[in-house]
Protein backbone atom coordinates (compact mmCIF):
# COMPACT_ATOMS: atom_id res chain seq x y z
CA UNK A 1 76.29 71.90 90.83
CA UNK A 2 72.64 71.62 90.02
CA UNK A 3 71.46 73.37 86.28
CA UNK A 4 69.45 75.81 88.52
CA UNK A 5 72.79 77.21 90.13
CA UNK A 6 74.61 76.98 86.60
CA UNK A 7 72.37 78.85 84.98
CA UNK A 8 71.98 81.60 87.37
CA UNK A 9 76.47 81.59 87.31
CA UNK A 10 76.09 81.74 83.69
CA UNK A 11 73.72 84.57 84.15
CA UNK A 12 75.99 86.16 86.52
CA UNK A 13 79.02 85.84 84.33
CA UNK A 14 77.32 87.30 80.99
CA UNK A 15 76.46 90.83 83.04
CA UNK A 16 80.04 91.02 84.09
CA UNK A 17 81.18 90.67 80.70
CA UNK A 18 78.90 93.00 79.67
CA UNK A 19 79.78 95.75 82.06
CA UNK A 20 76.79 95.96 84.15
CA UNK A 21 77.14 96.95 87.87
CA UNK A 22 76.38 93.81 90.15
CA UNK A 23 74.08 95.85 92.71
CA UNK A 24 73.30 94.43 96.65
CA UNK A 25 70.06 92.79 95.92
CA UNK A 26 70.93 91.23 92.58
CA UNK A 27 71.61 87.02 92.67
CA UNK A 28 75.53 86.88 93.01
CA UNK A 29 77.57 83.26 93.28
CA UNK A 30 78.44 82.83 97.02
CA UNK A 31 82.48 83.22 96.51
CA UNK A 32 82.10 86.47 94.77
CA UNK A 33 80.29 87.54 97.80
CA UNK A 34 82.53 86.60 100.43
CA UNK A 35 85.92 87.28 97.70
CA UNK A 36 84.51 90.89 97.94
CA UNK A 37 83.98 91.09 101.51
CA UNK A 38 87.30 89.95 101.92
CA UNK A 39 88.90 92.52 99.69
CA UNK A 40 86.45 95.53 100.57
CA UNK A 41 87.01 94.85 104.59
CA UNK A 42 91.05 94.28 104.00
CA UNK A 43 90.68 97.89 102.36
CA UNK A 44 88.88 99.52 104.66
CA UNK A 45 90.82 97.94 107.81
CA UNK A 46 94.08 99.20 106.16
CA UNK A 47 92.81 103.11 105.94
CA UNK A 48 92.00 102.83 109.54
CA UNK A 49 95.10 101.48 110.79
CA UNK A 50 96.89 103.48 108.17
CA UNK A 51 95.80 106.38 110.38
CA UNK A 52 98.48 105.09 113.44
CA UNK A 53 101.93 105.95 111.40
CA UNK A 54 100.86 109.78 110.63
CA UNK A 55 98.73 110.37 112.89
CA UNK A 56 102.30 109.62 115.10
CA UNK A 57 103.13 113.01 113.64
CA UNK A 58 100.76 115.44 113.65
CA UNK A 59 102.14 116.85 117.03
CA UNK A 60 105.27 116.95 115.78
CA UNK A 61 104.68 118.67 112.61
CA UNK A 62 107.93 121.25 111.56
CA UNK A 63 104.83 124.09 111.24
CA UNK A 64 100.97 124.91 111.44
CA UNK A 65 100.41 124.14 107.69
CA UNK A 66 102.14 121.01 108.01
CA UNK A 67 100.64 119.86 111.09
CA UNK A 68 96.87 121.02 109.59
CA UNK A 69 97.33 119.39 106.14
CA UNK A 70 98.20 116.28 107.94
CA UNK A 71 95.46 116.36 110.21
CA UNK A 72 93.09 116.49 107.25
CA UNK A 73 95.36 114.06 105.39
CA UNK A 74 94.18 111.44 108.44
CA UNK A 75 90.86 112.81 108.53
CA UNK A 76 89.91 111.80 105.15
CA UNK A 77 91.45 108.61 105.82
CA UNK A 78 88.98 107.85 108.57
CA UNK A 79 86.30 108.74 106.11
CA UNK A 80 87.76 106.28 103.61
CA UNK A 81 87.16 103.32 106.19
CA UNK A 82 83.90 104.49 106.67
CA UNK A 83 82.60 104.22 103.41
CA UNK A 84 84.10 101.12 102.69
CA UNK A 85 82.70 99.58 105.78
CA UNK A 86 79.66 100.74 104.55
CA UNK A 87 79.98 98.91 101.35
CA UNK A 88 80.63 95.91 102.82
CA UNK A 89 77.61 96.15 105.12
CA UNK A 90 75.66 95.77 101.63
CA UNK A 91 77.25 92.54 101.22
CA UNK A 92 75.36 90.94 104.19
CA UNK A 93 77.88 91.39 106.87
CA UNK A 94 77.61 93.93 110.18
CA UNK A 95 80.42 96.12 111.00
CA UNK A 96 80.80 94.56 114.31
CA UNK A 97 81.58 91.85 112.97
CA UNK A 98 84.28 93.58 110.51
CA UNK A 99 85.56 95.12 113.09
CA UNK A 100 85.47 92.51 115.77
CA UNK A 101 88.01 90.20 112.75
CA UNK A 102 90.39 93.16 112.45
CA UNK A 103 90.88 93.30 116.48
CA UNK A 104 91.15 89.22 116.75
CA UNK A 105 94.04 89.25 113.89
CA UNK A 106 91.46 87.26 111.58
CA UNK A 107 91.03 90.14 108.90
CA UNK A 108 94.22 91.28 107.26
CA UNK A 109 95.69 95.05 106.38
CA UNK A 110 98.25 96.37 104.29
CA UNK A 111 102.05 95.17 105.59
CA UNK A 112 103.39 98.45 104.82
CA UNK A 113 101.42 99.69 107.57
CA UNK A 114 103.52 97.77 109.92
CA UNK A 115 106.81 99.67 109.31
CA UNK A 116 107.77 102.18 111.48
CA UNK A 117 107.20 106.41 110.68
CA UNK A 118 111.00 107.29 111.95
CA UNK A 119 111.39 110.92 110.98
CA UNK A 120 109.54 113.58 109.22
CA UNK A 121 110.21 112.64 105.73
CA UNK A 122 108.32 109.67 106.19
CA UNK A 123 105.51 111.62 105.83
CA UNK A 124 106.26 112.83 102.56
CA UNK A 125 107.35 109.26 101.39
CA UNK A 126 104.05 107.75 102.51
CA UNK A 127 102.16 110.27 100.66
CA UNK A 128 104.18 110.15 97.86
CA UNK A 129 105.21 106.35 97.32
CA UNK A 130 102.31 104.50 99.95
CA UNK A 131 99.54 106.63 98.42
CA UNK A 132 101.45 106.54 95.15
CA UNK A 133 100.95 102.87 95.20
CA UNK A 134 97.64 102.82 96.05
CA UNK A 135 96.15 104.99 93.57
CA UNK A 136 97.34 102.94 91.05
CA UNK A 137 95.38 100.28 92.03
CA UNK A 138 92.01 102.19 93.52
CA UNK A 139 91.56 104.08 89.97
CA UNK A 140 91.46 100.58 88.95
CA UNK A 141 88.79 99.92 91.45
CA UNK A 142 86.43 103.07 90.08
CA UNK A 143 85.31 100.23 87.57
CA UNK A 144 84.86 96.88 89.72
CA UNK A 145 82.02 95.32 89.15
CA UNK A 146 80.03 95.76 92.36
CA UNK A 147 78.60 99.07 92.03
CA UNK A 148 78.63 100.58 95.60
CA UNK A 149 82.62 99.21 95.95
CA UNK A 150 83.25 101.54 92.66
CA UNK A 151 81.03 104.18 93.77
CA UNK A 152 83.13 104.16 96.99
CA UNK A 153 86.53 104.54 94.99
CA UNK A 154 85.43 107.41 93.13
CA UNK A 155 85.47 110.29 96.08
CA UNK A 156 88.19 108.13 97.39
CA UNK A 157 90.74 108.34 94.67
CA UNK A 158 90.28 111.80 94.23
CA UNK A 159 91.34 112.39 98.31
CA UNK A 160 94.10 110.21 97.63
CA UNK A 161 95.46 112.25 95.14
CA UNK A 162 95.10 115.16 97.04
CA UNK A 163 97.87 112.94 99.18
CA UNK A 164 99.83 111.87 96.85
CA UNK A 165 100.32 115.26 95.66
CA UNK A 166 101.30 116.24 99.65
CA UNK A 167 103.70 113.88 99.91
CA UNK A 168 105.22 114.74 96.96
CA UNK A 169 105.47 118.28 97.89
CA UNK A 170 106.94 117.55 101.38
CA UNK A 171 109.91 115.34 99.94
CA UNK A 172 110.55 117.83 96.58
CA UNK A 173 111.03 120.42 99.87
CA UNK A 174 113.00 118.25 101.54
CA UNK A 175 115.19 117.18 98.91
CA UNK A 176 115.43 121.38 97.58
CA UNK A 177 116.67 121.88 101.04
CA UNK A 178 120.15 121.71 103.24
CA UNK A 179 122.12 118.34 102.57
CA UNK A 180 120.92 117.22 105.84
CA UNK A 181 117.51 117.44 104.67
CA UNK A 182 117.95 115.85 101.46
CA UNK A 183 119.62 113.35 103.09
CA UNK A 184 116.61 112.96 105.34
CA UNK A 185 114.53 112.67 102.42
CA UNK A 186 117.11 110.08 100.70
CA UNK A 187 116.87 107.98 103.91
CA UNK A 188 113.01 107.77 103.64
CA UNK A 189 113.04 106.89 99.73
CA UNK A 190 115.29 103.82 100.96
CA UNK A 191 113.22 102.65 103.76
CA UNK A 192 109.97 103.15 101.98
CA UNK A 193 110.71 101.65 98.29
CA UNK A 194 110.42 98.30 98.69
CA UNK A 195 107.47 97.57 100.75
CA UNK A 196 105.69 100.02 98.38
CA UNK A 197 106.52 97.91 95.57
CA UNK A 198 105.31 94.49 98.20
CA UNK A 199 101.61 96.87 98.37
CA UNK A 200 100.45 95.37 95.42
CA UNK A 201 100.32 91.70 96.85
CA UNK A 202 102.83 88.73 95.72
CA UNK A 203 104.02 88.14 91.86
CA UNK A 204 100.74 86.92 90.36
CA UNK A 205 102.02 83.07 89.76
CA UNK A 206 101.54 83.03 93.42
CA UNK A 207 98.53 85.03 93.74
CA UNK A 208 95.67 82.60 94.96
CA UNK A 209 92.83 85.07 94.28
CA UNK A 210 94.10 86.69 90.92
CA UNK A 211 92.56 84.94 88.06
CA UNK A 212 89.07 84.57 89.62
CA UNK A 213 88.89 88.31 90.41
CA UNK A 214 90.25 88.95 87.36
CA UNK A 215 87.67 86.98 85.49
CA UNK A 216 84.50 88.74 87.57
CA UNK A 217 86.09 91.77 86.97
CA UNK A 218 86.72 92.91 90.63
CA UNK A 219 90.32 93.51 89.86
CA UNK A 220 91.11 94.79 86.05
CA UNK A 221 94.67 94.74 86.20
CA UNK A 222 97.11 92.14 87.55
CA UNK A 223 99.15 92.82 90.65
CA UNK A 224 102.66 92.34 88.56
CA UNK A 225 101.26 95.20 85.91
CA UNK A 226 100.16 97.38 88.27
CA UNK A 227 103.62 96.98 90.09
CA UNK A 228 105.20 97.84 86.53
CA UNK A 229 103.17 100.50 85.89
CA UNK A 230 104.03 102.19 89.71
CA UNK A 231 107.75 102.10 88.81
CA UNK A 232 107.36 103.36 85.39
CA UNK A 233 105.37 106.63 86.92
CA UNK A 234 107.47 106.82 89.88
CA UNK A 235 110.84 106.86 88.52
CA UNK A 236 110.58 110.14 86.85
CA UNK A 237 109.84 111.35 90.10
CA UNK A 238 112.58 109.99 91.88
CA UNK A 239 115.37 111.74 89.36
CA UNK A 240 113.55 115.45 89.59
CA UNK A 241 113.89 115.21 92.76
CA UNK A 242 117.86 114.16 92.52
CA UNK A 243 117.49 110.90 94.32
CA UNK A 244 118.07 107.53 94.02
CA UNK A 245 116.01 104.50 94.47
CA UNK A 246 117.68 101.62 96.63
CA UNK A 247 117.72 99.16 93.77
CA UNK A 248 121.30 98.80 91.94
CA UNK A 249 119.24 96.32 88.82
CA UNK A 250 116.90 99.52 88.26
CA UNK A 251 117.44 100.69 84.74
CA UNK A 252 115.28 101.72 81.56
CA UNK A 253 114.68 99.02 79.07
CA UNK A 254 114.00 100.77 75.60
CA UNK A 255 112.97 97.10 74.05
CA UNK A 256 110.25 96.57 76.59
CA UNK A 257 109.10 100.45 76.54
CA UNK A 258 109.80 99.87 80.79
CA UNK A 259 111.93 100.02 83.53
CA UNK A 260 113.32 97.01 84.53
CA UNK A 261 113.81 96.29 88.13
CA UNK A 262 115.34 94.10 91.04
CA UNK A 263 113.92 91.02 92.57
CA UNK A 264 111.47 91.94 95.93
CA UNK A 265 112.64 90.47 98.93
CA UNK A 266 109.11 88.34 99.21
CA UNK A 267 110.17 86.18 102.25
CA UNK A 268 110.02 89.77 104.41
CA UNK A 269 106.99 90.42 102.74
CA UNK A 270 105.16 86.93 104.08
CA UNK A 271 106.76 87.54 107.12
CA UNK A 272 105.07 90.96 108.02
CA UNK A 273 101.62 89.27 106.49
CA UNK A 274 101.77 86.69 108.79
CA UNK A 275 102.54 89.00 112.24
CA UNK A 276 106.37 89.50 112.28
CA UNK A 277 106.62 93.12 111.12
CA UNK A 278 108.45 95.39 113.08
CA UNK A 279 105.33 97.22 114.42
CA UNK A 280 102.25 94.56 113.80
CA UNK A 281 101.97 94.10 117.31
CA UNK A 282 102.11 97.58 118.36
CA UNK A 283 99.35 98.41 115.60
CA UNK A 284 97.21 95.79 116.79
CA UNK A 285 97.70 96.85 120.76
CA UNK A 286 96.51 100.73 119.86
CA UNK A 287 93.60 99.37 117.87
CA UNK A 288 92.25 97.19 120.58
CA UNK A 289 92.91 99.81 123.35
CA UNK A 290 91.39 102.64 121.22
CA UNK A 291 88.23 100.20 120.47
CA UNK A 292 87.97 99.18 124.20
CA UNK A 293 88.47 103.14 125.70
CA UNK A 294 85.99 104.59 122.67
CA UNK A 295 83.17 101.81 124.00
CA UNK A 296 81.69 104.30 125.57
CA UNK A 297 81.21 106.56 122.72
CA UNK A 298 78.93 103.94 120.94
CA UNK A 299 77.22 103.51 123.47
CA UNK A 300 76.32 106.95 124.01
CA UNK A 301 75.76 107.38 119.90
CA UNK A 302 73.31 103.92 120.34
CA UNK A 303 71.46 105.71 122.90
CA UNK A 304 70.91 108.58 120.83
CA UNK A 305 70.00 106.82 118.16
CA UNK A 306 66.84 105.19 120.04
CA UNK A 307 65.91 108.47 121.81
CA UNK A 308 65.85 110.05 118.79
CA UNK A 309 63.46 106.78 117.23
CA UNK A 310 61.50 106.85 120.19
CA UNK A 311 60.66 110.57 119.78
CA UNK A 312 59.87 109.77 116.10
CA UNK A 313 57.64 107.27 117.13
CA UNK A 314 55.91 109.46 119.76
CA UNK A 315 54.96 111.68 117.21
CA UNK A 316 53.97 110.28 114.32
CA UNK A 317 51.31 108.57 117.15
CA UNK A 318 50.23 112.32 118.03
CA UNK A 319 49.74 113.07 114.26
CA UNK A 320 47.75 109.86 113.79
């Protein structure tokens, strides 16, 4: 590495301990760039396809609240793609191209979107345990070092808790109700557990991106402590509303201040990363259907777009 390219790292590095946002046009070392696009694109490709399990249910809603809170629900989830996209557009890359490594398999999502949304209560588990999960790590994100990633996370973790706070309210109903629908609720917490504790990525000995992102400050807390804290906060949850989480090693553990729980099942987990969930290939058919039948769409929006410049043009030539 040459002293030029040192000095500019070292440069780099004293900012981010400092606490000053890295914006798009300041010098950044080439594998925080692409580490970022990486995480920023993984994020927003896994609130687009997150859409596919709920938006499986907004038909078949029990009621018109139901069905228009979780229509909004997977409205703002569109929106959170969007601006993430659009923060990793400041990185250098197009969203074609973002888009085009989703629909080839190249860009990775969350697993947990490739379990199947089996009955109603699945909507309240996924806003409660799913959205749960992932506000534990996005309020995190509020204070990443790249400024228009944290800018991004603000409006998005207040929607998500908005979510959270849905899917709460649809299993507390649930479980409040008949014994069939608490048991419907009780099924849901069982399918749903587990791959929401697998959302925060593998135990961080294994992590191969942990300790850099750690060290630039893109992440702030560990994927194991963030796991810890999500079980701590959730548990509480879990006994008001008279359930039970599927995990007979779960217990309280008054030295460590924390609950203490079972080992995660991590050879499913690499299994659903690497294509073998039981609906990755389903999710990845709808996408690529959906992009080819909305092609037409862009099109018309490009063609807009230059009318629109064209008329611009046309009169700022009859001004001048």
């Amino acid at each position: 590495m040459s002293p030029e390219i040192l000095s500019l790292e070292e440069r780099f590095q004293s900012r981010i301990d400092a606490e000053i946002k890295i914006e798009p046009k300041d010098w950044m070392p080439e594998k925080y760039r692409k580490t970022l696009i990486r995480q920023i694109s993984q994020h927003a490709h896994s609130e687009i396809v997150g859409m596919l399990p709920e938006g499986n249910w907004i038909t078949r809603a029990p009621s018109l609240r139901r069905k228009s809170v979780l229509l909004a629900k997977v409205q703002d989830e569109a929106g959170h793609g969007l601006y993430l996209y659009s923060a990793a557009e400041t990185l250098g890359i197009s969203r074609d191209e973002l888009v085009e490594q989703l629909l080839t398999g190249k860009a990775k999502y969350s697993s947990i979107f490739n379990y199947p949304t089996t009955s109603w209560a699945d909507m309240g588990a996924i806003g409660w345990l799913v959205d749960g999960a992932a506000i534990m790590n996005q309020v995190m994100l509020t204070r990443t070092s790249y400024g228009p990633y944290a800018r991004a996370m603000v409006r998005i973790c207040k929607e998500e808790s908005f979510h959270q706070r849905q899917g709460y309210e649809i299993m507390m109903t649930l479980a409040k109700g008949t014994p069939e629908q608490k048991a419907m609720a009780q099924d849901s917490l069982n399918r749903w557990w587990w791959p929401s504790l697998m959302m925060f990525g593998p135990n961080d000995a294994a992590s191969t991106h942990s300790a850099q992102s750690m060290k630039w400050k893109i992440k702030r807390k560990s994927n194991d402590e963030l796991r810890q804290a999500f079980v701590d906060s959730a548990m509480p949850q879990v006994e008001y509303l008279g359930l039970t989480v599927p995990d007979p090693d779960l217990k309280w553990n008054e030295e460590r201040g924390h609950y203490d729980f079972g080992a995660i099942d991590w050879d499913e987990f690499w299994s659903v990363v690497k294509g073998n969930g039981p609906c990755n290939r389903q999710r990845m058919r709808t996408k690529q259907k959906a992009h080819k039948e909305g092609a037409w769409v862009r099109e018309a929006a490009m063609a807009h777009a230059e009318k629109r410049r064209q008329r611009a043009v046309e009169q700022d030539e009859k001004v001048a």
